[in-house]
Protein backbone atom coordinates (compact mmCIF):
# COMPACT_ATOMS: atom_id res chain seq x y z
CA UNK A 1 -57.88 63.26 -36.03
CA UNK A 2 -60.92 65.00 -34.80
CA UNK A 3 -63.69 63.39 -33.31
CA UNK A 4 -66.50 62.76 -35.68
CA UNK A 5 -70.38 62.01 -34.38
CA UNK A 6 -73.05 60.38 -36.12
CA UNK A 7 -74.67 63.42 -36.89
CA UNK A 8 -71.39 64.73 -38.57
CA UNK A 9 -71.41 62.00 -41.07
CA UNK A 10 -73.11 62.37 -44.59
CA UNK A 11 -73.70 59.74 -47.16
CA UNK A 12 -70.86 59.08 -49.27
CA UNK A 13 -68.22 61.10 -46.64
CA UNK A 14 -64.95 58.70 -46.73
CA UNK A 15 -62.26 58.86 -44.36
CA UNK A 16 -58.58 58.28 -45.80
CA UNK A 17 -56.85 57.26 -43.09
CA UNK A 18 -57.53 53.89 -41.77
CA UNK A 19 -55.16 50.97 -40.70
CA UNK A 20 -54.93 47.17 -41.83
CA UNK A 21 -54.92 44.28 -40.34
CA UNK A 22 -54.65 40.91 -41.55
CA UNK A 23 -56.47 38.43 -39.46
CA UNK A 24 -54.11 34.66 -39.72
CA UNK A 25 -55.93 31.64 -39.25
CA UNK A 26 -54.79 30.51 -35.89
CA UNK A 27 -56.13 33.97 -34.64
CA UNK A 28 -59.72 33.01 -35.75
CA UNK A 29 -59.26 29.72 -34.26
CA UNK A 30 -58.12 31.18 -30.56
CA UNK A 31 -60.61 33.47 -30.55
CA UNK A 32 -63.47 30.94 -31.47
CA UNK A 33 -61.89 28.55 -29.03
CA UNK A 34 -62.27 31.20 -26.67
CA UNK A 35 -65.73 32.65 -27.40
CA UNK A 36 -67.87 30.05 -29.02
CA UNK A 37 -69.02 27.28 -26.77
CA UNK A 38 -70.04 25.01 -30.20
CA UNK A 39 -67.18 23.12 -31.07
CA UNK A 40 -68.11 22.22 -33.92
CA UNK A 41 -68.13 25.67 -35.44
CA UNK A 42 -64.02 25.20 -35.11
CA UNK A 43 -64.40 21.50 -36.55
């Protein structure tokens, strides 16, 4: 893949390859656990 910059991009350019990634629910848990300090954001 070859390094793109911002000024390379134009509207509408897509890029086809790109990888997925299914976030589970005890993922977003852990990481609010870990990064928020409001609990209650978690409740």
């Amino acid at each position: 893949m070859d390094i793109m910059y911002f000024e390379d991009i134009k509207v509408g350019n897509k890029r086809t390859k790109s990888v997925t990634y299914q976030v589970k629910k005890e993922e977003i848990i852990e990481f609010a656990r870990h990064w928020d300090t409001r609990s209650f954001h978690i409740d």
